[in-house]
Protein backbone atom coordinates (compact mmCIF):
# COMPACT_ATOMS: atom_id res chain seq x y z
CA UNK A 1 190.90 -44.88 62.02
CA UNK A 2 189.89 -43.28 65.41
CA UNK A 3 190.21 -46.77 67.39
CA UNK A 4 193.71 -47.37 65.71
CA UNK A 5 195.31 -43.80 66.75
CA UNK A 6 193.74 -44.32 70.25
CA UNK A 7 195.94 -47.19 70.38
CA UNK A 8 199.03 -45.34 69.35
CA UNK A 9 198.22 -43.00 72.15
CA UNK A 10 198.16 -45.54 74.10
CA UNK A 11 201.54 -46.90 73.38
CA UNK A 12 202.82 -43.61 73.64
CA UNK A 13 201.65 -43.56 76.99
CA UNK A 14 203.31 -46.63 78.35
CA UNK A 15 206.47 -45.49 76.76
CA UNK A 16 206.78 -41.97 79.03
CA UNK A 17 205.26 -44.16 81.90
CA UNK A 18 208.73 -45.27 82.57
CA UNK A 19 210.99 -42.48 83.14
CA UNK A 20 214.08 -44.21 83.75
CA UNK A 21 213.97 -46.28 80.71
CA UNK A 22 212.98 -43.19 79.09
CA UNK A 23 216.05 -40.98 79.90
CA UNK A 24 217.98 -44.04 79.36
CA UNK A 25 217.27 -44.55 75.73
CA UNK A 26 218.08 -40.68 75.53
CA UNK A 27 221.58 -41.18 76.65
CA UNK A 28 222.00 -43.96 75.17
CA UNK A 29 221.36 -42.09 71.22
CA UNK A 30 223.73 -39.59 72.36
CA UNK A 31 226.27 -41.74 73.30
CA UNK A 32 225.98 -43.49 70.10
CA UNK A 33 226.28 -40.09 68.54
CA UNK A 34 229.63 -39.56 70.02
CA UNK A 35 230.91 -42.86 69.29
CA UNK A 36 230.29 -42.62 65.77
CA UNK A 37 231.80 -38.96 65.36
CA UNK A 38 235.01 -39.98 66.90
CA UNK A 39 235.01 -43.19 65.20
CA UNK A 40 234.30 -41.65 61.36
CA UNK A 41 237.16 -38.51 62.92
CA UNK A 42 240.12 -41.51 63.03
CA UNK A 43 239.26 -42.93 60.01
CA UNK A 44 239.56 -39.46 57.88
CA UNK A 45 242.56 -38.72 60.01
CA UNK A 46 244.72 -39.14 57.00
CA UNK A 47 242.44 -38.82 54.53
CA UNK A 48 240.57 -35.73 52.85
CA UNK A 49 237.68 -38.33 51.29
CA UNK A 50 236.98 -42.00 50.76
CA UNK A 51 236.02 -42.82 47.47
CA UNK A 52 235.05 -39.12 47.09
CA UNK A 53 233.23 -38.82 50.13
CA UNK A 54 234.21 -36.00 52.45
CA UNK A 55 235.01 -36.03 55.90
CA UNK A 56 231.38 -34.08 56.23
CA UNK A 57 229.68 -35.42 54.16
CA UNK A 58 230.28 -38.94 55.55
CA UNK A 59 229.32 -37.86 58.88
CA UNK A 60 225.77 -36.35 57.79
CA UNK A 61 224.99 -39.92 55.91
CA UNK A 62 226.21 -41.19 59.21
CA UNK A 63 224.07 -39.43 61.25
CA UNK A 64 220.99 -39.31 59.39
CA UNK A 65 221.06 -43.14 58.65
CA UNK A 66 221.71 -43.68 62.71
CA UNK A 67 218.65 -41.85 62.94
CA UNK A 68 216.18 -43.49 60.68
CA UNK A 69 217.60 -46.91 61.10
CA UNK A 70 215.54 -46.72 64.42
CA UNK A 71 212.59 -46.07 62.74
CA UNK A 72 212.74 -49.25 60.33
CA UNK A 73 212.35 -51.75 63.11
CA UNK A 74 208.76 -52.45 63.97
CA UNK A 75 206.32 -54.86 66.64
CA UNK A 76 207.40 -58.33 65.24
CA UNK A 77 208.80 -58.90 69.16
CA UNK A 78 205.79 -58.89 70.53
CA UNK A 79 203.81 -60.82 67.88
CA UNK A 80 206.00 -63.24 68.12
CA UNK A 81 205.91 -63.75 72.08
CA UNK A 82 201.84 -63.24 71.34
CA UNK A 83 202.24 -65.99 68.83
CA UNK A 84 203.85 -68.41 71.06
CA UNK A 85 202.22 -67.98 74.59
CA UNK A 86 198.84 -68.29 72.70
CA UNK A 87 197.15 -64.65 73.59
CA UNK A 88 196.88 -63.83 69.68
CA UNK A 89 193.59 -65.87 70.35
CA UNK A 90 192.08 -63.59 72.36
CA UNK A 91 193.62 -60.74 69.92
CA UNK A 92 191.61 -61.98 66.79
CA UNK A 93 188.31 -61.90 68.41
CA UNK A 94 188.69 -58.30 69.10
CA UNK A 95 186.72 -55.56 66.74
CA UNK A 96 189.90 -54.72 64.94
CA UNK A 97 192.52 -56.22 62.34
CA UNK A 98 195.42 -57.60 64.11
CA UNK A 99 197.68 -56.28 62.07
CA UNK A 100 196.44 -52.77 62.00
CA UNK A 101 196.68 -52.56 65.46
CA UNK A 102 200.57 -53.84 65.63
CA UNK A 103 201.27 -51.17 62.97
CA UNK A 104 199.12 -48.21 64.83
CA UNK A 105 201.03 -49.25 68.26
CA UNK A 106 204.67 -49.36 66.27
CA UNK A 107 203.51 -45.62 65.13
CA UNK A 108 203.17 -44.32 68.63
CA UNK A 109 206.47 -46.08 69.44
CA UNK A 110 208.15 -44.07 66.95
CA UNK A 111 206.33 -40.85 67.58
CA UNK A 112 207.99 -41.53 70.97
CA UNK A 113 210.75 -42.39 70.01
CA UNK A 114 211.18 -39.34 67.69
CA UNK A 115 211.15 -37.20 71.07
CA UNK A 116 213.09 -39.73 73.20
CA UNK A 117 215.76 -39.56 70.95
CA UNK A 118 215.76 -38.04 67.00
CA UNK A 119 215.25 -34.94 68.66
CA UNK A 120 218.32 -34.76 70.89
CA UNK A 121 220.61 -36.02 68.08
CA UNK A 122 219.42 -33.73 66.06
CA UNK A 123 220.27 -30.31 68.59
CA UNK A 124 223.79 -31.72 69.51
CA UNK A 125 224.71 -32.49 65.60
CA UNK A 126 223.16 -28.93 65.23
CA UNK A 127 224.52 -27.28 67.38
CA UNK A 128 228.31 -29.26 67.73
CA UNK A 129 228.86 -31.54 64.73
CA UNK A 130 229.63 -29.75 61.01
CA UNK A 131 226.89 -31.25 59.19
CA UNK A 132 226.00 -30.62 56.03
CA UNK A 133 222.41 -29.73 55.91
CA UNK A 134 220.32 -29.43 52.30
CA UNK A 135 219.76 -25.71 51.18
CA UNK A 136 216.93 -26.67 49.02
CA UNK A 137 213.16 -27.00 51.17
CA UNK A 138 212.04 -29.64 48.28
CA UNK A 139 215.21 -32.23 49.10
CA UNK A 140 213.64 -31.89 52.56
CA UNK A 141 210.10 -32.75 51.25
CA UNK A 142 211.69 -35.56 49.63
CA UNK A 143 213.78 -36.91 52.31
CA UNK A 144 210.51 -36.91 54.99
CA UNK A 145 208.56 -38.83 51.82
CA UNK A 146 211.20 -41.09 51.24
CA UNK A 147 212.15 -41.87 55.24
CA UNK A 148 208.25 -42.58 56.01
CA UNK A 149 208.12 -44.84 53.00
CA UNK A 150 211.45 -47.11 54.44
CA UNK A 151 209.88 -47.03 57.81
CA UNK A 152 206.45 -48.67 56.78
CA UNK A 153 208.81 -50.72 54.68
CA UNK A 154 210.71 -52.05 57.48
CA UNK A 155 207.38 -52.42 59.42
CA UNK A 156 205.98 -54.74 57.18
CA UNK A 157 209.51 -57.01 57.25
CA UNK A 158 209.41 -56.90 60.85
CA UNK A 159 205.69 -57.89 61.47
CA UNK A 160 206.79 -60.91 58.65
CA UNK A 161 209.86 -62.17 61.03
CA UNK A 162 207.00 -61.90 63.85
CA UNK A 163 204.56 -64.43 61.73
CA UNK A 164 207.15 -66.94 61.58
CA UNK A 165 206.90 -67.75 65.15
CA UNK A 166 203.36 -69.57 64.04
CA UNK A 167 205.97 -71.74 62.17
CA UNK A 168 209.13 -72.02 64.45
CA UNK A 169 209.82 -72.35 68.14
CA UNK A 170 211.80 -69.08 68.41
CA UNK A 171 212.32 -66.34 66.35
CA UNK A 172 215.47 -65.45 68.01
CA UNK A 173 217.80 -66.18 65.21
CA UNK A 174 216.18 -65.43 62.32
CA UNK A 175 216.01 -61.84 63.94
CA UNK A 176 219.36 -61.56 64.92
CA UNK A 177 219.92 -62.83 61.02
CA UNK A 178 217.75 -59.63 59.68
CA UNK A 179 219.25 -57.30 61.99
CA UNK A 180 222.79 -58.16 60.17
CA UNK A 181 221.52 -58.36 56.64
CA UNK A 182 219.89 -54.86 57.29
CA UNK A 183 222.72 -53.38 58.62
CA UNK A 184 224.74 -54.09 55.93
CA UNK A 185 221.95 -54.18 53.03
CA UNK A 186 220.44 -51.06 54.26
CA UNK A 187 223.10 -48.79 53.65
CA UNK A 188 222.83 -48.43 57.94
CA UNK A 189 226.47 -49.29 58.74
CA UNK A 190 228.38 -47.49 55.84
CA UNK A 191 227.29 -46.09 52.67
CA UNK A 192 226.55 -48.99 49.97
CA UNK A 193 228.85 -47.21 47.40
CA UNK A 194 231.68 -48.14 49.93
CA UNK A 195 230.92 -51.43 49.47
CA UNK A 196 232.24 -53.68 46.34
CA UNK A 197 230.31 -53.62 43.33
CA UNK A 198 228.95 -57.04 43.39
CA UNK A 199 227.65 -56.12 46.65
CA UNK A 200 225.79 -53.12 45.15
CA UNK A 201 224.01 -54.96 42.25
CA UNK A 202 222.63 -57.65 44.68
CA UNK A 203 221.64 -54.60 47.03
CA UNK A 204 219.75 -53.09 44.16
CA UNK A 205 217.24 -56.07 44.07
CA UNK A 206 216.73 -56.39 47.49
CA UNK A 207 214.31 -53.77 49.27
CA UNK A 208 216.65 -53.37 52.33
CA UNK A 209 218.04 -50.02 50.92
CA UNK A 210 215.29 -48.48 50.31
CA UNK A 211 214.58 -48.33 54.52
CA UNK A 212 217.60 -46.20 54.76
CA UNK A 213 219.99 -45.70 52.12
CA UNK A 214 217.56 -44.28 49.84
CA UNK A 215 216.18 -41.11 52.18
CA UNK A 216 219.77 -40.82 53.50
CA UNK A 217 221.00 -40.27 50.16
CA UNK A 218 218.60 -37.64 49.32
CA UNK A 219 219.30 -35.66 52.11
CA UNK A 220 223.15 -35.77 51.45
CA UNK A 221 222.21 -34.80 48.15
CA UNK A 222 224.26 -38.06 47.03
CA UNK A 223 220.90 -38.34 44.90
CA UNK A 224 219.72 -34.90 43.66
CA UNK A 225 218.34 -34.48 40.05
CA UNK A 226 214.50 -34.48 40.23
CA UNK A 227 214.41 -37.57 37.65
CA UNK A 228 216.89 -39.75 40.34
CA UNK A 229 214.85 -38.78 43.32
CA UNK A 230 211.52 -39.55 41.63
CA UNK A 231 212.62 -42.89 40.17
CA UNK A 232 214.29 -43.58 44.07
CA UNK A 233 210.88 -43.05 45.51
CA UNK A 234 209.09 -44.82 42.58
CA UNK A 235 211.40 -47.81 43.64
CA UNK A 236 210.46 -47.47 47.33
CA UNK A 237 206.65 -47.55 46.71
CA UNK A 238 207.05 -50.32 44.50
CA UNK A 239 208.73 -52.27 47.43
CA UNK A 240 206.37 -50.98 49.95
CA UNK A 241 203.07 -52.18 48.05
CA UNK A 242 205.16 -55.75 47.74
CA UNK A 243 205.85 -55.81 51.23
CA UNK A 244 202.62 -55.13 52.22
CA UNK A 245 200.94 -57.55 49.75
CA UNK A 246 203.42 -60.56 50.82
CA UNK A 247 202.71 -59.52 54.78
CA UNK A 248 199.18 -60.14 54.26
CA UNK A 249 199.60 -63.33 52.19
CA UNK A 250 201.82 -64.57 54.80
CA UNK A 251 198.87 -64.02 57.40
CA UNK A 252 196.19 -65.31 55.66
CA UNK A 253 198.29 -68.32 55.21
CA UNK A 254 199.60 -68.31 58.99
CA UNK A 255 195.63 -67.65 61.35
CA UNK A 256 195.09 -71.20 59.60
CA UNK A 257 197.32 -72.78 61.97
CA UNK A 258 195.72 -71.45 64.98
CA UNK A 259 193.44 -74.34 66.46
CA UNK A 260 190.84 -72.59 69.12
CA UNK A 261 189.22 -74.95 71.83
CA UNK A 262 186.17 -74.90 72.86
CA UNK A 263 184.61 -71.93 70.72
């Protein structure tokens, strides 16, 4: 465990190394922020709620799924370019589990990123936006259980994207293809209740809302009897033990391919 939170030091390291890109990534969630209040402000301009959603308590799903959707993104990137210019050789005769070490460096990415950017959401939509915050400390237990659960979730779908570069020339497209189906799957874009029913029940068998509808819903208090929340999580960890179990299948299946010369 020591070598693999080295490594997310590490990571975390090379990410303040560059200040520019730093403070650019700041500005950038802000700017977001703003975007999406004045956006979600039009839309209720004539309207007290949408489908019984408030003006408020849209923008606090809003918000807080903004927020954790860039936690649910992981390292697949640079598996994938590790994949294809043939380094992952070198990788798998190191003292540690490749995987491992993807996942430790994606964890001091998002420690990072929590300062680079959760944090100064957070203090404007404090300080300027009318959020609705929980009044109850256990929904915020909840919400940090259920939020780390859909980020490890998304980890494990973004280190599988990654492994399909041992198949494919490019993983280009089939990323661009996830990022849709998880904005709209994920409950990232607009609340899934918003959506059609149809589009709910095929939602509900697909683990893509449990990255961020799930913990955003608990925190809106959307989901708030004990039994829901418990049976939400219950869900979650189900999908994250698949996940995990199908990411490591997929490996075992995919170091096959790799043919090493001369050693």
């Amino acid at each position: 465990m020591v070598k693999y939170w080295e490594l997310a030091k590490s990571q975390m390291k090379v990410d303040s190394a560059y200040t520019a890109w730093y403070w650019a990534d700041t500005c950038s969630a802000i700017l977001r922020l703003l975007i999406t209040y004045y956006f979600w402000l039009a839309v209720y301009d004539h309207n007290d709620s949408i489908k019984g959603i408030d003006f408020k308590t849209m923008l606090t799903y809003i918000v807080v799924a903004m927020i954790i959707e860039q936690y649910v993104s992981g390292v697949g990137d640079g598996l994938a370019r590790q994949i294809k210019d043939g380094s992952i050789v070198l990788e798998l005769l190191k003292p540690y589990h490749m995987l491992n070490k993807l996942i430790a460096l994606d964890i001091g990415s998002k420690i990072s990123a929590f300062f680079r950017a959760t944090i100064p959401i957070v203090v404007i939509a404090f300080l300027f936006l009318d959020l609705s915050f929980p009044t109850n400390f256990l929904t915020y237990f909840y919400f940090i259980v259920s939020f780390i659960i859909g980020a490890l979730i998304g980890a494990q779908i973004d280190l599988m994207i990654g492994i399909v570069a041992f198949w494919t020339v490019n993983v280009w497209g089939v990323r661009v293809l996830r990022e849709a189906i998880i904005k709209f799957f994920s409950g990232a874009l607009i609340p899934i209740s918003l959506f059609p029913h149809w589009f709910q029940n095929v939602s509900q068998f697909l683990p893509f809302q449990a990255m961020v509808y799930v913990p955003t819903t608990i925190f809106t208090g959307q989901v708030s009897s004990g039994s829901h929340i418990a049976l939400s999580i219950g869900i979650q960890i189900f999908w994250l033990i698949s996940m995990y179990a199908l990411l490591r299948i997929l490996w075992l299946f995919a170091i096959r391919k790799i043919t090493i010369f001369g050693g």
